[in-house]
PDB file of N, CA and C in Angstrom:
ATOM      1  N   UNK A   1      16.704  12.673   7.589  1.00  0.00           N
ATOM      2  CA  UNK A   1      15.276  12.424   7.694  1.00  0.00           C
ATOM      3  C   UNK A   1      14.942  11.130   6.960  1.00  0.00           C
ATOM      4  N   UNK A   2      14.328  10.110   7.320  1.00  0.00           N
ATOM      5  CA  UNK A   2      14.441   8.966   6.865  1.00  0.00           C
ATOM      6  C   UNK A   2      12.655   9.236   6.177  1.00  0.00           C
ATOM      7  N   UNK A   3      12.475   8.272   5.230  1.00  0.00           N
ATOM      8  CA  UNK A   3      11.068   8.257   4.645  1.00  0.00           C
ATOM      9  C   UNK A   3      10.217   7.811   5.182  1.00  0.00           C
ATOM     10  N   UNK A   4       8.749   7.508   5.465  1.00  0.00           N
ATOM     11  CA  UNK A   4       7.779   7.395   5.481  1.00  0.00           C
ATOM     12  C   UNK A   4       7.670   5.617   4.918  1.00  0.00           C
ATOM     13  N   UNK A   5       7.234   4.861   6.119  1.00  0.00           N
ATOM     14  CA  UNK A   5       7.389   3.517   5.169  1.00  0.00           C
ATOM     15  C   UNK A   5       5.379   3.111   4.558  1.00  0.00           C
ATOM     16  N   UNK A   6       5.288   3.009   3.673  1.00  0.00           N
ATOM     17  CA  UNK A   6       4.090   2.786   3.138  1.00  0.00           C
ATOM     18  C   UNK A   6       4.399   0.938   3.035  1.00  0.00           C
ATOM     19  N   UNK A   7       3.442   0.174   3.528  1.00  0.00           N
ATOM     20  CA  UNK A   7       3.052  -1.179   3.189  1.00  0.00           C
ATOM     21  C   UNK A   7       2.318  -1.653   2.268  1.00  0.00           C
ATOM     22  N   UNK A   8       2.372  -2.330   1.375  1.00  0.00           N
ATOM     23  CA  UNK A   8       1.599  -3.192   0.540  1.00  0.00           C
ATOM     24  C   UNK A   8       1.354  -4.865   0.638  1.00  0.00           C
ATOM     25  N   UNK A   9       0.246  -5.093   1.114  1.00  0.00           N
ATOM     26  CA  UNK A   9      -0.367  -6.552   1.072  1.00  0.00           C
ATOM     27  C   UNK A   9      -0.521  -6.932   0.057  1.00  0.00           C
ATOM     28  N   UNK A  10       0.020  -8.061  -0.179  1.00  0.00           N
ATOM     29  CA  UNK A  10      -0.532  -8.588  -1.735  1.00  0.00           C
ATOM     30  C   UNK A  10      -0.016  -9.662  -2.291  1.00  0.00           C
ATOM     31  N   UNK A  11      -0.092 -10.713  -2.625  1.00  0.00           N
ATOM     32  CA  UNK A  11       0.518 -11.901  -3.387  1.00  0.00           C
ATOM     33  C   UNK A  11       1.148 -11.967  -4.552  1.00  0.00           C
ATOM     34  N   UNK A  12       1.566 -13.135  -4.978  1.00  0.00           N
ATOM     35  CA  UNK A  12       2.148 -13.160  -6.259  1.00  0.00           C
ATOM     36  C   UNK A  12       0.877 -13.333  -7.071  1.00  0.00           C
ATOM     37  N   UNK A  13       0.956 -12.629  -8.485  1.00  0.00           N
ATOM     38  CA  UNK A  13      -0.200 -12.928  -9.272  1.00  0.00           C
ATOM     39  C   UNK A  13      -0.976 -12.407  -9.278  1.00  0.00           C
ATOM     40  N   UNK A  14      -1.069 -11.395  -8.524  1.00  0.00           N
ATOM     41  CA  UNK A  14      -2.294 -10.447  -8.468  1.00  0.00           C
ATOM     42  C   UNK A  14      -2.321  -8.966  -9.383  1.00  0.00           C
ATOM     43  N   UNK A  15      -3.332  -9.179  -9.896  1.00  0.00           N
ATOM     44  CA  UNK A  15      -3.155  -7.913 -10.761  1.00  0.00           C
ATOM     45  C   UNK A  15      -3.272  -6.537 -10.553  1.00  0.00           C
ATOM     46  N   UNK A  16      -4.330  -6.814  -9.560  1.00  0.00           N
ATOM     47  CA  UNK A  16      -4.701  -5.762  -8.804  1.00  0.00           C
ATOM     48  C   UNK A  16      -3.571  -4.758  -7.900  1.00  0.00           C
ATOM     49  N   UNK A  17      -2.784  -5.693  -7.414  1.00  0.00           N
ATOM     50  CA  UNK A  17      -1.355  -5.474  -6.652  1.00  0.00           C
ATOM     51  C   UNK A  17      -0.382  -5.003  -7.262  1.00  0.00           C
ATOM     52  N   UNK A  18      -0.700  -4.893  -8.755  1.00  0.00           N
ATOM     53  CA  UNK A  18       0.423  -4.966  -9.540  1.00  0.00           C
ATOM     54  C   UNK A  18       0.219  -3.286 -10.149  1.00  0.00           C
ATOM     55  N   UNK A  19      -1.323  -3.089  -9.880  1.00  0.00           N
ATOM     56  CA  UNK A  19      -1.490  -1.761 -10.311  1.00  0.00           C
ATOM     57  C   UNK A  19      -1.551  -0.522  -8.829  1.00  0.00           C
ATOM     58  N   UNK A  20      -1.902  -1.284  -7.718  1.00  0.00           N
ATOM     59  CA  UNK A  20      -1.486  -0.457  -6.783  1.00  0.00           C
ATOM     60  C   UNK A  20       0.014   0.008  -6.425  1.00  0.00           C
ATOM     61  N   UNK A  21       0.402  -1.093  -6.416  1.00  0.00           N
ATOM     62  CA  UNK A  21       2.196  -0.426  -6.900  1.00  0.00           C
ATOM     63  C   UNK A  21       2.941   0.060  -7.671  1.00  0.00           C
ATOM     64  N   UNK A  22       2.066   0.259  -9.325  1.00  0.00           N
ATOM     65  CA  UNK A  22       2.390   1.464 -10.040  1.00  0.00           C
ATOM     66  C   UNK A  22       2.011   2.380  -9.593  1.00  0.00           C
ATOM     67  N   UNK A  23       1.098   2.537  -9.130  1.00  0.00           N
ATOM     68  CA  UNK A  23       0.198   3.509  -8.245  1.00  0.00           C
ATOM     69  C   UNK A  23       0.914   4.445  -7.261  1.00  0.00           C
ATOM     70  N   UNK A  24       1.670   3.851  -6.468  1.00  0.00           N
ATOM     71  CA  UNK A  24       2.566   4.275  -5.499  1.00  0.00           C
ATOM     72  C   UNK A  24       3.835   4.814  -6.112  1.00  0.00           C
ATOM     73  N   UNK A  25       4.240   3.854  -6.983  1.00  0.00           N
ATOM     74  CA  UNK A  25       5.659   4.429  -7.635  1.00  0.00           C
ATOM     75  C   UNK A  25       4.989   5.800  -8.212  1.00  0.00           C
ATOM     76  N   UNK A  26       4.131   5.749  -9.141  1.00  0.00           N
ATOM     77  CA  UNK A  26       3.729   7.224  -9.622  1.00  0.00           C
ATOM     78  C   UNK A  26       3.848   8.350  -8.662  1.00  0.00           C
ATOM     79  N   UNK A  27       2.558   7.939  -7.621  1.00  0.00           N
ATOM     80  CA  UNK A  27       2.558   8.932  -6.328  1.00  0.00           C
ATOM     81  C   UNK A  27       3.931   9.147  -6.084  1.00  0.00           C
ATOM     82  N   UNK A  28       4.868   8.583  -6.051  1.00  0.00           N
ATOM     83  CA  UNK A  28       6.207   8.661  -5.088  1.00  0.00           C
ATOM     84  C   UNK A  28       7.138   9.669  -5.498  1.00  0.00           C
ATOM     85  N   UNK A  29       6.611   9.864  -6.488  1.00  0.00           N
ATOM     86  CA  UNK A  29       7.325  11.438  -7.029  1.00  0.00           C
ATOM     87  C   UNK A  29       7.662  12.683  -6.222  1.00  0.00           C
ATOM     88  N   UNK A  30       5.738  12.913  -6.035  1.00  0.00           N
ATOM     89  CA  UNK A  30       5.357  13.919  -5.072  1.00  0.00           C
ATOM     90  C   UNK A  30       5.365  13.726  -3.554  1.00  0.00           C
ATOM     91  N   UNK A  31       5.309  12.230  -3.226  1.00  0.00           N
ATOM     92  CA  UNK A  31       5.348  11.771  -2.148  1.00  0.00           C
ATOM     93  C   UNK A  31       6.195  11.010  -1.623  1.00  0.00           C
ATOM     94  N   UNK A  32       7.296  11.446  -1.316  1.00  0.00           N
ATOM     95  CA  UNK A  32       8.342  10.389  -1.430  1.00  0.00           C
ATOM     96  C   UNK A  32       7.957   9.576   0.121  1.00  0.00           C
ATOM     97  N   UNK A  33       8.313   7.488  -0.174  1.00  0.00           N
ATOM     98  CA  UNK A  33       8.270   7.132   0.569  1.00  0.00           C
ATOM     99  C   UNK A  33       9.015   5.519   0.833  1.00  0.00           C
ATOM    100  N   UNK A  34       9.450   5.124   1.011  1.00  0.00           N
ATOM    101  CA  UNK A  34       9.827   3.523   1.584  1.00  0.00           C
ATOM    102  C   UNK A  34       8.614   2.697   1.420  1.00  0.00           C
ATOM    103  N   UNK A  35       8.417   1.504   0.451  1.00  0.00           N
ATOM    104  CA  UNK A  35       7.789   0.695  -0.002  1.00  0.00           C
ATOM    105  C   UNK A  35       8.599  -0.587   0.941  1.00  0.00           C
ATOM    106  N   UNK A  36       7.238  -1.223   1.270  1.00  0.00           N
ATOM    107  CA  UNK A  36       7.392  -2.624   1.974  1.00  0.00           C
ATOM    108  C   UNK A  36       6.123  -3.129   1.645  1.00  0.00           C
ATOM    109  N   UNK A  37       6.814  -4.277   0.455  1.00  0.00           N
ATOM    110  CA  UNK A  37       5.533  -5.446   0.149  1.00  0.00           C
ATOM    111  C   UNK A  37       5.865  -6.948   1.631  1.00  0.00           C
ATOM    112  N   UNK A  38       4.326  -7.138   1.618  1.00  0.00           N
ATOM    113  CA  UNK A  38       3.896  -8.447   2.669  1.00  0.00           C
ATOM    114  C   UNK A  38       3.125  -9.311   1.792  1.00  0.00           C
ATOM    115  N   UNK A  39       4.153 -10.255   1.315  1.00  0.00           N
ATOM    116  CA  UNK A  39       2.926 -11.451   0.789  1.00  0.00           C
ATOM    117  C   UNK A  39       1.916 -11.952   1.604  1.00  0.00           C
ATOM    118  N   UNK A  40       0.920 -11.834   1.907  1.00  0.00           N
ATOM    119  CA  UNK A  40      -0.266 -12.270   2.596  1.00  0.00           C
ATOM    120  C   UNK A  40      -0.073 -13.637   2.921  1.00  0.00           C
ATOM    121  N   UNK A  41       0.175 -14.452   2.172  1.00  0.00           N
ATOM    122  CA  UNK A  41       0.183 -15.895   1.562  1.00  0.00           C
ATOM    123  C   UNK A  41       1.358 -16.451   2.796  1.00  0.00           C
ATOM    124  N   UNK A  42       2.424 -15.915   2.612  1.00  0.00           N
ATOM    125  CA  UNK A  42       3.644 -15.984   3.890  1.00  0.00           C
ATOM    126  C   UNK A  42       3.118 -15.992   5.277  1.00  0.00           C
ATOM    127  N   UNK A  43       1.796 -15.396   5.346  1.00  0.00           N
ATOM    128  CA  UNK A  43       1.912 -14.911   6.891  1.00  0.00           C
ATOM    129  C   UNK A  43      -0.020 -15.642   7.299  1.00  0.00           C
ATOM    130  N   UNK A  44       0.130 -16.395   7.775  1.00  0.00           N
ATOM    131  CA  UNK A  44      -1.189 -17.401   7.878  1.00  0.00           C
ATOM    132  C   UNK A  44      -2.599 -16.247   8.417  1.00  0.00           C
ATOM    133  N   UNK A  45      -1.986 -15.196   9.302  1.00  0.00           N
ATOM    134  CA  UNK A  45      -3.077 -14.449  10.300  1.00  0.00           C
ATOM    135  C   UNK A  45      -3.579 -13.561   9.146  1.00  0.00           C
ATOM    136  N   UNK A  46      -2.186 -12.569   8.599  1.00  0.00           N
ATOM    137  CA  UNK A  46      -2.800 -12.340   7.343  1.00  0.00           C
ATOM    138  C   UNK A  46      -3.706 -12.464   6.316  1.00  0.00           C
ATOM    139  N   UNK A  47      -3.398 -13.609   5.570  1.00  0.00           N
ATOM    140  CA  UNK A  47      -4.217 -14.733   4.512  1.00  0.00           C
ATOM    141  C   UNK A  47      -5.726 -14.508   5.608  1.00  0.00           C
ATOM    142  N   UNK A  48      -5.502 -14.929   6.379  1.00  0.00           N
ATOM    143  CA  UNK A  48      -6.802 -15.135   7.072  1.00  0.00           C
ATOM    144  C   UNK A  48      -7.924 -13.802   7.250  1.00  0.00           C
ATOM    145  N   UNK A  49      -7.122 -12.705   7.263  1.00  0.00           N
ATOM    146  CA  UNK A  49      -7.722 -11.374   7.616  1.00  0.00           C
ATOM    147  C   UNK A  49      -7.696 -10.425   6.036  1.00  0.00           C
ATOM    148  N   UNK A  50      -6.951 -11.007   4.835  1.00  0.00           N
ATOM    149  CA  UNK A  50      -7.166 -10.414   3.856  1.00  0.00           C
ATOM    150  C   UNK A  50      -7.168 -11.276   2.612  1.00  0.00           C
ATOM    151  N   UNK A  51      -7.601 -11.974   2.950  1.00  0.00           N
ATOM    152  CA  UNK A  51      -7.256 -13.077   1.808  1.00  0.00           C
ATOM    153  C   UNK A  51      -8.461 -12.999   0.601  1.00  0.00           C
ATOM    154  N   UNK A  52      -9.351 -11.910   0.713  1.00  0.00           N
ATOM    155  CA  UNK A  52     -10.224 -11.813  -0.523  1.00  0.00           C
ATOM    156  C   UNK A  52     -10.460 -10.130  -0.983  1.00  0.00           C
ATOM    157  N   UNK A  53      -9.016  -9.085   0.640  1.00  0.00           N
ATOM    158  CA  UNK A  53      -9.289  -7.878  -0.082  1.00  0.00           C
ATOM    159  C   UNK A  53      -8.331  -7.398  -0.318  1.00  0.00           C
ATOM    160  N   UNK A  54      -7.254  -7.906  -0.779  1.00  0.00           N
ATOM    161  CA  UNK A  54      -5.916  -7.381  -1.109  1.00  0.00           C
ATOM    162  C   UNK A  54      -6.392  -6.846  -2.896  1.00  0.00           C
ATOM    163  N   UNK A  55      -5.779  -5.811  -2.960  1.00  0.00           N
ATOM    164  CA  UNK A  55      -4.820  -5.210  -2.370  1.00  0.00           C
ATOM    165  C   UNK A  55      -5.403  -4.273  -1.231  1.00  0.00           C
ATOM    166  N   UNK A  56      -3.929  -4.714   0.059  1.00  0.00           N
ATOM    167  CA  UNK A  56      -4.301  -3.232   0.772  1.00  0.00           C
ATOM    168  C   UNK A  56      -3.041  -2.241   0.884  1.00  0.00           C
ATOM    169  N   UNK A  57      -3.170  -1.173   1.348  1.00  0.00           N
ATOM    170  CA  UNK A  57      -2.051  -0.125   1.401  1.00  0.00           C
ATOM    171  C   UNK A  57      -2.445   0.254   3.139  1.00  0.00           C
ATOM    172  N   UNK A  58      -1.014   0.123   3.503  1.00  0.00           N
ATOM    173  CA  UNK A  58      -1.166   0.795   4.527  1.00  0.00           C
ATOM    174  C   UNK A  58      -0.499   1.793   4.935  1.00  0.00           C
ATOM    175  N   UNK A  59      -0.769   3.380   5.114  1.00  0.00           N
ATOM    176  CA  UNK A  59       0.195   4.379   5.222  1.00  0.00           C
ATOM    177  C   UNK A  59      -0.514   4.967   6.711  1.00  0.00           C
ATOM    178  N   UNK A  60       0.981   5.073   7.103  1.00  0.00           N
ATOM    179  CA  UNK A  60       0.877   5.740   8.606  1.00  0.00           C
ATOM    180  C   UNK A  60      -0.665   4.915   9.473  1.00  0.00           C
ATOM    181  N   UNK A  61      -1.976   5.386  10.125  1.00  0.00           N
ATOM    182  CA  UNK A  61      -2.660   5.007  10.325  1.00  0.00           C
ATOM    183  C   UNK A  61      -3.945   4.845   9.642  1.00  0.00           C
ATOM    184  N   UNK A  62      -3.836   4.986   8.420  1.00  0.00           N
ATOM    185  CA  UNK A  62      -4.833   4.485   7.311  1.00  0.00           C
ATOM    186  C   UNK A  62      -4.434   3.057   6.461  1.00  0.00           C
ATOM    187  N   UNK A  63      -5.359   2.617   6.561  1.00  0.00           N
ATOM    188  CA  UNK A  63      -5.734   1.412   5.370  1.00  0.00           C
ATOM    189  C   UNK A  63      -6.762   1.363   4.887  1.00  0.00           C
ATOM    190  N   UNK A  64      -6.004   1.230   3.650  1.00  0.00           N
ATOM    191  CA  UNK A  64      -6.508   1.471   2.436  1.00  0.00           C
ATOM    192  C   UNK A  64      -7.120  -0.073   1.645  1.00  0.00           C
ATOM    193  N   UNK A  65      -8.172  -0.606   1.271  1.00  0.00           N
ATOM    194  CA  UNK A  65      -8.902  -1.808   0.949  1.00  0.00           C
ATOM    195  C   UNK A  65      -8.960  -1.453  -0.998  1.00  0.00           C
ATOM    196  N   UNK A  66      -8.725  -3.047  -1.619  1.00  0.00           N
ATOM    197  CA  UNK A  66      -9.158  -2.742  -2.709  1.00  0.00           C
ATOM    198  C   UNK A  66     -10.302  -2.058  -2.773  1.00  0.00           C
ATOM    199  N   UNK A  67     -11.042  -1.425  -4.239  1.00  0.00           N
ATOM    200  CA  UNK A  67     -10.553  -1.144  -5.003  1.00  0.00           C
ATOM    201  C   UNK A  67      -9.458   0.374  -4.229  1.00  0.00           C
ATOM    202  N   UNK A  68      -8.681   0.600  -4.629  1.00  0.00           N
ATOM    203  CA  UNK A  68      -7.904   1.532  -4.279  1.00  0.00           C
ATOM    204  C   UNK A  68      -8.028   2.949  -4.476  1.00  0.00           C
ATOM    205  N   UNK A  69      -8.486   4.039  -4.401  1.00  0.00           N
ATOM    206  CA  UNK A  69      -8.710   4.952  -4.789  1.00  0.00           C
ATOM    207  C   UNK A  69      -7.673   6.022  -4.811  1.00  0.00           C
ATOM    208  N   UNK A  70      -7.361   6.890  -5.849  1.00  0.00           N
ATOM    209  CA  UNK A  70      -5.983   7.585  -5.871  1.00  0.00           C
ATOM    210  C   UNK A  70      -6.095   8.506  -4.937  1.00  0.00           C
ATOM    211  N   UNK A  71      -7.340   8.965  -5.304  1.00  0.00           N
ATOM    212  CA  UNK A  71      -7.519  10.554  -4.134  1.00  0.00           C
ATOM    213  C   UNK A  71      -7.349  10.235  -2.764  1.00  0.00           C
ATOM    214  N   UNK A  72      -8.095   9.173  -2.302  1.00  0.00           N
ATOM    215  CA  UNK A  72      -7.352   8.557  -1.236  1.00  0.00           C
ATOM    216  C   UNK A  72      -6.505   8.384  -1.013  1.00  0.00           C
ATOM    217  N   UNK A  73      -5.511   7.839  -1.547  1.00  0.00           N
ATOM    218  CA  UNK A  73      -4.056   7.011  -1.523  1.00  0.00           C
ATOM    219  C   UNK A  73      -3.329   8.298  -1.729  1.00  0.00           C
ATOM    220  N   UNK A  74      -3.702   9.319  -2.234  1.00  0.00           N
ATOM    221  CA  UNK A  74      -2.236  10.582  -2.299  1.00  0.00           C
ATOM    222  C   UNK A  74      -3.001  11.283  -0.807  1.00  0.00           C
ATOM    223  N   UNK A  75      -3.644  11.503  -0.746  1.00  0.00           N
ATOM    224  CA  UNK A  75      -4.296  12.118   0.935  1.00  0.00           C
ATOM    225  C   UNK A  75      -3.932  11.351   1.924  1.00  0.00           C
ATOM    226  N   UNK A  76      -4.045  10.085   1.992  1.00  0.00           N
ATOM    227  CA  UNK A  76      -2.721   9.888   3.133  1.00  0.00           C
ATOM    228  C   UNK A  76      -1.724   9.562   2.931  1.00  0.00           C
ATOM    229  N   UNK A  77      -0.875   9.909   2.020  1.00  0.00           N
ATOM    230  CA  UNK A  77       0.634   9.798   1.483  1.00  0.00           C
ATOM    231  C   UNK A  77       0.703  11.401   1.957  1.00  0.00           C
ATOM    232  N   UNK A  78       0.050  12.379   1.621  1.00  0.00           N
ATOM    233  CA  UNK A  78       0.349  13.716   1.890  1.00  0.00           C
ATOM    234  C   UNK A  78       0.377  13.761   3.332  1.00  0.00           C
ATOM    235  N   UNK A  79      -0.552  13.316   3.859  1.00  0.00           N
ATOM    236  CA  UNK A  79      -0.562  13.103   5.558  1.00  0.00           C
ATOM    237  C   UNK A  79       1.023  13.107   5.934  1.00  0.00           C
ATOM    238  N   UNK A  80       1.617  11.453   5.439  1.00  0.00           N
ATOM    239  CA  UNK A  80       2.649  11.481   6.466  1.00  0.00           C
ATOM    240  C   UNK A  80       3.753  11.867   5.653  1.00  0.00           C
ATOM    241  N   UNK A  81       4.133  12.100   4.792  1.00  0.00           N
ATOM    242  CA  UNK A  81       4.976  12.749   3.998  1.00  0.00           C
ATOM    243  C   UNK A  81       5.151  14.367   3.896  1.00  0.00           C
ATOM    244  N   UNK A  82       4.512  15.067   4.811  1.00  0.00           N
ATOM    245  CA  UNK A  82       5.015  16.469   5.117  1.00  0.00           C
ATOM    246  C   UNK A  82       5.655  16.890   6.107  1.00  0.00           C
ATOM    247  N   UNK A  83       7.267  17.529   5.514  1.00  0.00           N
ATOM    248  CA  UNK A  83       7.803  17.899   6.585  1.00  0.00           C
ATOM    249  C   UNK A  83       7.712  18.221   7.816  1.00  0.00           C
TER     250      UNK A  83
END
């Protein structure tokens, strides 16, 4: 059974990014899942479409917009992370 890949948008330097991905590692306990960061900055359409709301999370068909909310962010981690 392979994991659940969760995405993270976000640049270098961002602090905000830096706490959504503790965020996830925490969650990832209960939620186990495959982390894939996208520097925004790398990808021009990106930058263009998030370039003032990163961080975002994207799991399964939710995205998630700064500020990040946990209760959110473990409710759709629980989504696609059940057997």
């Amino acid at each position: 059974m392979s994991l659940p890949i969760v995405t993270l948008l976000t640049r270098p330097g961002c602090h905000l990014c830096e706490e959504a991905k503790a965020l996830l590692h925490e969650l990832g306990a209960r939620y186990p899942h495959r982390l894939e960061e996208r520097n925004i900055d790398a990808d021009p359409a990106l930058r263009a479409r998030y370039h003032l709301t990163i961080p975002v999370i994207r799991v399964g068909d939710v995205e998630l917009e700064a500020p990040i909310n946990r209760r959110e962010l473990a409710a759709a981690l629980h989504a696609v992370c059940q057997p």
